[in-house]
N, C-alpha and C. Protein backbone atom coordinates (compact mmCIF):
# COMPACT_ATOMS: atom_id res chain seq x y z
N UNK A 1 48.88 28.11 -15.02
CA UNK A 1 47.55 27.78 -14.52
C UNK A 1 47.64 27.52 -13.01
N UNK A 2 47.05 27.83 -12.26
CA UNK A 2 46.55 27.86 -10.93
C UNK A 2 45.70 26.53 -10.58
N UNK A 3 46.41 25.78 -9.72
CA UNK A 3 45.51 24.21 -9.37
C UNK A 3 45.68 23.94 -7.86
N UNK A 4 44.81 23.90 -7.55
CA UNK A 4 44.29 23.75 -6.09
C UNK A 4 44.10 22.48 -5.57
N UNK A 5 45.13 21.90 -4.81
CA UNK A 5 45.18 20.25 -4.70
C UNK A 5 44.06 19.67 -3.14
N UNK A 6 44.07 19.13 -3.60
CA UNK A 6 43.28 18.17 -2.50
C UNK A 6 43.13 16.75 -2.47
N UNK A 7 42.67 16.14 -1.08
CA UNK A 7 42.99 14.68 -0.91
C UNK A 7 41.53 14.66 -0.20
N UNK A 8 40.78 13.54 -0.89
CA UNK A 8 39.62 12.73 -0.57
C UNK A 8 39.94 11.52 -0.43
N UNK A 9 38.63 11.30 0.55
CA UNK A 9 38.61 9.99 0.67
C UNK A 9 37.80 8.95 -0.39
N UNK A 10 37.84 7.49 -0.05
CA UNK A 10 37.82 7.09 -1.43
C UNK A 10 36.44 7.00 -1.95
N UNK A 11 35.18 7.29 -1.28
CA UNK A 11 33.87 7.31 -1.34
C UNK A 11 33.73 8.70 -2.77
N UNK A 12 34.00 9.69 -2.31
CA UNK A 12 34.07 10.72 -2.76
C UNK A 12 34.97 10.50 -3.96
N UNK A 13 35.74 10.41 -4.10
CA UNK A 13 36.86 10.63 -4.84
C UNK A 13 36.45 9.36 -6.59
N UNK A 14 35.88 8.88 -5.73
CA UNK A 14 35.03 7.57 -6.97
C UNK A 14 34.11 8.29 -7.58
N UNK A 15 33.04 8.85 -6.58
CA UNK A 15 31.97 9.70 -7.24
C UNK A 15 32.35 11.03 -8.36
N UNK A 16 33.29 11.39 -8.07
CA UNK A 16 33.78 12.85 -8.66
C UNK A 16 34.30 11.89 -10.09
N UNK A 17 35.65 10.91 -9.86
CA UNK A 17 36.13 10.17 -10.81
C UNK A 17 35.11 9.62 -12.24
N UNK A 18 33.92 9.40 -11.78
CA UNK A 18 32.80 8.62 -12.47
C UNK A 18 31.64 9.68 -12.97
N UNK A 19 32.25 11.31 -12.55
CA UNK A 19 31.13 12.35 -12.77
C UNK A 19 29.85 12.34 -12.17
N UNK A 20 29.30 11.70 -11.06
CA UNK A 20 28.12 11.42 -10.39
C UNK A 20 28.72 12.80 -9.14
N UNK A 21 29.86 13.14 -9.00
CA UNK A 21 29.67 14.08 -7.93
C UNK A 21 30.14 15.38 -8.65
N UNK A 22 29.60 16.65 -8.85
CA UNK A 22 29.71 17.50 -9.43
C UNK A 22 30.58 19.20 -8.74
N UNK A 23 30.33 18.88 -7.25
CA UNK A 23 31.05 19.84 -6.11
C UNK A 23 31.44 19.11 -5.25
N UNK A 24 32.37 19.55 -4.96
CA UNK A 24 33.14 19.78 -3.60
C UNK A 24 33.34 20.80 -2.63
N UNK A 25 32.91 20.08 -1.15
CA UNK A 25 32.76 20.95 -0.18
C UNK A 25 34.05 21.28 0.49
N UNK A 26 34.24 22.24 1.31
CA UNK A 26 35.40 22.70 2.31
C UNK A 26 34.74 23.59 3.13
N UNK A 27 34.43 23.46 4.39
CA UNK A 27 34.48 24.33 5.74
C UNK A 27 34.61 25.88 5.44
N UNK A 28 33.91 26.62 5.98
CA UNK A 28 34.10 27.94 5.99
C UNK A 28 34.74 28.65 7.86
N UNK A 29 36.04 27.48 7.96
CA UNK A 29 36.88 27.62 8.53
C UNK A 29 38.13 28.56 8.43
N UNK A 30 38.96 29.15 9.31
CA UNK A 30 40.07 29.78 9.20
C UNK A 30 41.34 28.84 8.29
N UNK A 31 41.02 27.49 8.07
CA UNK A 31 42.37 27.17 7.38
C UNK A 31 41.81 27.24 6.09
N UNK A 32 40.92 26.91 5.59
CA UNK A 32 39.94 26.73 4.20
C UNK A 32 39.79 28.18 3.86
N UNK A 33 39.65 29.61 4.65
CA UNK A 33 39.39 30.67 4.16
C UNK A 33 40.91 31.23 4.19
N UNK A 34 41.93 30.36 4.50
CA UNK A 34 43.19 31.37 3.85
C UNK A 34 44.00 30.57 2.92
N UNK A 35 43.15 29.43 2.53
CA UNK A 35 43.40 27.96 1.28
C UNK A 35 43.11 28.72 -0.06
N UNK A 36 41.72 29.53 0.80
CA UNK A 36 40.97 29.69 -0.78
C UNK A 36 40.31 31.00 -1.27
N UNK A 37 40.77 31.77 -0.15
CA UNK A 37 40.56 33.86 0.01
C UNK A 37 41.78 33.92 -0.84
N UNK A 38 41.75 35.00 -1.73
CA UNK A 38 42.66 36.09 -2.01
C UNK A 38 43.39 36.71 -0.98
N UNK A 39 42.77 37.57 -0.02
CA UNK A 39 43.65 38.00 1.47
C UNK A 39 43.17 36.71 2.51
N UNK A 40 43.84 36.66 3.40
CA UNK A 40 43.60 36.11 4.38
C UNK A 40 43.38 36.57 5.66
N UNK A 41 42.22 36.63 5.97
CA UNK A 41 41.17 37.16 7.01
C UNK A 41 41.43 36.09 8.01
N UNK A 42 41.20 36.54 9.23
CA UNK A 42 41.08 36.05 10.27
C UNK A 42 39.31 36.61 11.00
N UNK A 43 38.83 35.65 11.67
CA UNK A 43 37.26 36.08 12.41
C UNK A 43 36.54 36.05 10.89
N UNK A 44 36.55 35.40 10.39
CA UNK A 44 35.40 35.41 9.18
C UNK A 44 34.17 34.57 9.70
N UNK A 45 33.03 34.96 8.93
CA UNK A 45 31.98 34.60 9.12
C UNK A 45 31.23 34.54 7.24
N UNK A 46 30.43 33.62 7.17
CA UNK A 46 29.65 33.39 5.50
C UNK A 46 28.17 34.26 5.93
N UNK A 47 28.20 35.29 4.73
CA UNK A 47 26.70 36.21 4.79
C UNK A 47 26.43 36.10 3.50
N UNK A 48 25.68 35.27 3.40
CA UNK A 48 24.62 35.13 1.91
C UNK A 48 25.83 34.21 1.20
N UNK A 49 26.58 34.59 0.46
CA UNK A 49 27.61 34.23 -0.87
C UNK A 49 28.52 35.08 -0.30
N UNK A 50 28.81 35.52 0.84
CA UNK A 50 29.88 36.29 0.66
C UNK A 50 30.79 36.19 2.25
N UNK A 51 32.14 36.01 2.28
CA UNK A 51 32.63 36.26 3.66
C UNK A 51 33.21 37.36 4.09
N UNK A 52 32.34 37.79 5.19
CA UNK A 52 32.56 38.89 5.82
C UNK A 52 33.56 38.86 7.42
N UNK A 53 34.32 40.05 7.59
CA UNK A 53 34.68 39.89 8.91
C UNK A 53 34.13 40.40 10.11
N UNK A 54 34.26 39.50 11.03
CA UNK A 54 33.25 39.58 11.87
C UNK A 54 32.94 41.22 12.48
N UNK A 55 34.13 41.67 12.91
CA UNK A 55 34.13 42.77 13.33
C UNK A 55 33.88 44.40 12.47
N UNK A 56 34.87 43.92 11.08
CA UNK A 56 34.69 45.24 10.86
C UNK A 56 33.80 45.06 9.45
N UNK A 57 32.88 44.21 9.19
CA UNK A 57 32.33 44.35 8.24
C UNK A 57 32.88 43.91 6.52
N UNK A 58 34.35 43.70 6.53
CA UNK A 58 34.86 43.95 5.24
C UNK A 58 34.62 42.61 4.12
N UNK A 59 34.38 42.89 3.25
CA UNK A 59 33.94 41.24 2.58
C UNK A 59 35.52 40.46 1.79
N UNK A 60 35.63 39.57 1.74
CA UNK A 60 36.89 38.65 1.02
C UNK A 60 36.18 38.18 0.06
N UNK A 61 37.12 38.48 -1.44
CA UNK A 61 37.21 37.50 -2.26
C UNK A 61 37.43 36.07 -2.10
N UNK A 62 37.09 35.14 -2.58
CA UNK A 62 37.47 34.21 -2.98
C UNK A 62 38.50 33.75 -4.33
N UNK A 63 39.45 32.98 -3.87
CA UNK A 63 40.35 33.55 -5.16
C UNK A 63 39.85 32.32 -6.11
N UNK A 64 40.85 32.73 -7.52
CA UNK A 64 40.09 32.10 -8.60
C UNK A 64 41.01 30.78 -8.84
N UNK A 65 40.68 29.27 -9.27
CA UNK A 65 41.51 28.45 -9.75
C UNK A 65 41.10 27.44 -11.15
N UNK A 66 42.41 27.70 -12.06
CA UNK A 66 42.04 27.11 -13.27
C UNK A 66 41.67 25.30 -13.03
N UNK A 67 42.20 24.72 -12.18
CA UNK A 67 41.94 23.49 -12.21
C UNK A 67 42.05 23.00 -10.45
N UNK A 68 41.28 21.62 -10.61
CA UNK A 68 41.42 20.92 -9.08
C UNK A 68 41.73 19.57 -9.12
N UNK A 69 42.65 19.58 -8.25
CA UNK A 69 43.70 18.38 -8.79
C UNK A 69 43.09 17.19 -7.51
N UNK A 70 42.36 16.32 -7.64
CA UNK A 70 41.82 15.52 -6.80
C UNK A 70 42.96 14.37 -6.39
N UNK A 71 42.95 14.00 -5.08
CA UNK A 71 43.88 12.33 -4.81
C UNK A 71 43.67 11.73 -3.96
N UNK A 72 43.18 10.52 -4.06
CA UNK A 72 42.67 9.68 -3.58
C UNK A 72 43.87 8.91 -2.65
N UNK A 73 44.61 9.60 -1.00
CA UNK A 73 45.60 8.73 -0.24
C UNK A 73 46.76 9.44 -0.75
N UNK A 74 48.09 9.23 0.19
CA UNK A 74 49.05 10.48 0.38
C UNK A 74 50.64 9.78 -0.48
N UNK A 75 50.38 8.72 -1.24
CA UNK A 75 50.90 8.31 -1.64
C UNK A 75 50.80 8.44 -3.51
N UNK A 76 52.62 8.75 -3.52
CA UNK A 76 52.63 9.07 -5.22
C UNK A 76 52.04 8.19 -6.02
N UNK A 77 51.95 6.83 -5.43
CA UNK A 77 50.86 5.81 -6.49
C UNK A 77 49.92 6.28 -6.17
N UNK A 78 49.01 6.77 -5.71
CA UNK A 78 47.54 7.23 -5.63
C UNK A 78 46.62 7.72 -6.38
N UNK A 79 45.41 7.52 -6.52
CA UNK A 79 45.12 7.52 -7.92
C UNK A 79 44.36 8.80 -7.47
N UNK A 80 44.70 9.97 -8.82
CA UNK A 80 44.66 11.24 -8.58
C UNK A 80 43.62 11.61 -10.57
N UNK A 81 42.61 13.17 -9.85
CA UNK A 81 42.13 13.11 -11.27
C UNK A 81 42.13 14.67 -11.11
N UNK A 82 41.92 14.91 -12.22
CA UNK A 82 41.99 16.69 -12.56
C UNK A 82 41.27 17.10 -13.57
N UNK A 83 40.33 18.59 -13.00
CA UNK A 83 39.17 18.74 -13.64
C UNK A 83 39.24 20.11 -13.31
N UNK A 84 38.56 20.70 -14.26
CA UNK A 84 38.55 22.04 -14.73
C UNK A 84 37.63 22.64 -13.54
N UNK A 85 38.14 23.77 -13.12
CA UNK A 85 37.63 24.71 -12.11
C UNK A 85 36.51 25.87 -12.70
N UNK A 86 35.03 25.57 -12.12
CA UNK A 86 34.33 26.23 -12.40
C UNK A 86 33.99 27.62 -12.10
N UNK A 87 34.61 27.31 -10.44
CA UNK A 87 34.89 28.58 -9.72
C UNK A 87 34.33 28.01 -7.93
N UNK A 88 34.29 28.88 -7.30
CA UNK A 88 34.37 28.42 -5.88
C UNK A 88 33.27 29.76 -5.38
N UNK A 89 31.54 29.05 -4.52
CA UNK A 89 30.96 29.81 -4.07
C UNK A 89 30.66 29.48 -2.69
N UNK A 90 29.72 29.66 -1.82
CA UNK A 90 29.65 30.04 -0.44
C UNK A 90 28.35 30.02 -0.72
N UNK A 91 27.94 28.44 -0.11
CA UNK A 91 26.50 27.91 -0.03
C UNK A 91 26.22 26.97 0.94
N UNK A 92 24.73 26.73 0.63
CA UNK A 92 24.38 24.67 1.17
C UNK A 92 24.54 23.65 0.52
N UNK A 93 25.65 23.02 0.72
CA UNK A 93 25.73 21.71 -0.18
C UNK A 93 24.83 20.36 0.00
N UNK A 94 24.79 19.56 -0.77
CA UNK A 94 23.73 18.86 -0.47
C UNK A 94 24.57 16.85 0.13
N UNK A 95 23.30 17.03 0.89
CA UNK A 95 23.77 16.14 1.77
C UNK A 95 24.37 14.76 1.14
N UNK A 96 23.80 14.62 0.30
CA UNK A 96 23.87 12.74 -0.78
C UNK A 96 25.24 13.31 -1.48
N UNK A 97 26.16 14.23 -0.99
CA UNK A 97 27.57 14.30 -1.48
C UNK A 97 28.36 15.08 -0.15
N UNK A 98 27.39 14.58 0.74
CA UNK A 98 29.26 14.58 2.00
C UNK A 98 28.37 16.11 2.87
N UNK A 99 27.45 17.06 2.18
CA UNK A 99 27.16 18.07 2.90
C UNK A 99 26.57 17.88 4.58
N UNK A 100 26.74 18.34 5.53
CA UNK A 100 25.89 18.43 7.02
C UNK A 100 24.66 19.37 6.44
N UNK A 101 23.39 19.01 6.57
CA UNK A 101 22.51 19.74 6.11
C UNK A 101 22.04 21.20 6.84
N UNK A 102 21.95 22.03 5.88
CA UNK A 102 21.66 23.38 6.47
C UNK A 102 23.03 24.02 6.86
N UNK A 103 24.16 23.30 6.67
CA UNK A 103 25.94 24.19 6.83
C UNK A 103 26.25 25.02 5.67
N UNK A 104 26.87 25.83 5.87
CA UNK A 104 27.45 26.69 5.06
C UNK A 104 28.74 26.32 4.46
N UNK A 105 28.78 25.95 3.13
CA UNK A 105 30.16 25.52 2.96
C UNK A 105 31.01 26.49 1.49
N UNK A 106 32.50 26.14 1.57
CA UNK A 106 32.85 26.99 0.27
C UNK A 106 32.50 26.01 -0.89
N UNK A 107 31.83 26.02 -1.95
CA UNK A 107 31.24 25.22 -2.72
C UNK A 107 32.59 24.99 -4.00
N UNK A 108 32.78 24.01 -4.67
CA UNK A 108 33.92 24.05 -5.53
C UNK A 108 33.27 23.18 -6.94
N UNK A 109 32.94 23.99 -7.57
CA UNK A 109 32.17 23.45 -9.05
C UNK A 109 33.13 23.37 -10.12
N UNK A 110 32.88 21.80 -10.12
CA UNK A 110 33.86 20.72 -11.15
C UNK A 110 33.41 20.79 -12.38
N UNK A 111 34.57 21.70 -12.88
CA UNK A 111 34.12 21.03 -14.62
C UNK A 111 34.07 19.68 -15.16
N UNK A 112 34.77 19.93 -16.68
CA UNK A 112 35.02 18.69 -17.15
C UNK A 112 36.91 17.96 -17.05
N UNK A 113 36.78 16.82 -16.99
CA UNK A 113 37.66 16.08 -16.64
C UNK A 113 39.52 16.46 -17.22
N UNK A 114 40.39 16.73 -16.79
CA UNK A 114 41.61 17.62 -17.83
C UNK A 114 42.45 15.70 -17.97
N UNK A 115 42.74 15.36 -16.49
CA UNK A 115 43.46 14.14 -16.50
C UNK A 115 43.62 13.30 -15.52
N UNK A 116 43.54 12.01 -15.81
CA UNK A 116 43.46 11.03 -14.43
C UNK A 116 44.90 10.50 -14.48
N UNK A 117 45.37 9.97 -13.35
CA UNK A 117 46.65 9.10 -13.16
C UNK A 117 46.67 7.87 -12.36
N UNK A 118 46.90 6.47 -12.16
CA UNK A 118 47.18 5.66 -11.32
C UNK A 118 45.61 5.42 -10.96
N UNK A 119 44.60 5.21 -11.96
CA UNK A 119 43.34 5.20 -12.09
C UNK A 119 42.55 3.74 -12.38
């Protein structure tokens, strides 16, 4: 299985923990589009649901992940939770969960809960 780790802070990381936050955002930046592309493009730009390169037009997948391994601080006690990967789209997230309104972000839709640790 394929799990895609990440570290929140603890606002967030409560909300997701308690099921009140349902996505997670990431930048439609050069480090986030070669985190979470299949190829890794350089000059990308987000058109509709889809990232394109700037120059020559070509669109990137987004690759696929069975689970997202959440952790709350960079430490092995840290309390960490893991939840089933719905899949990852290229939208507006909403602001009352961390979104800048009207940004384009890679969207990351949380299933249901697989396992918590140090919780």
């Amino acid at each position: 299985m394929k799990t895609l780790k990440l570290t929140l802070k603890k606002q967030w990381f409560d909300m997701i923990l308690f099921g009140q936050k349902t996505e997670e955002y990431r930048e439609v930046k050069d480090y986030w589009v070669n985190r979470l592309c299949i190829k890794y493009p350089k000059n990308v730009i987000a058109v509709g649901s889809q990232l394109t390169h700037k120059h020559s037009g070509q669109q990137f997948d987004v690759d696929k992940f069975d689970l997202i391994e959440f952790t709350n601080g960079y430490n092995k006690k840290s309390p960490q939770v893991t939840l089933e990967s719905k899949g990852i789209e290229i939208g507006i997230g909403k602001t009352e969960w961390g979104a800048i309104e009207n940004e384009t972000y890679f969207i990351i839709k949380l299933g249901s809960e697989v396992s918590r640790k140090n919780c």
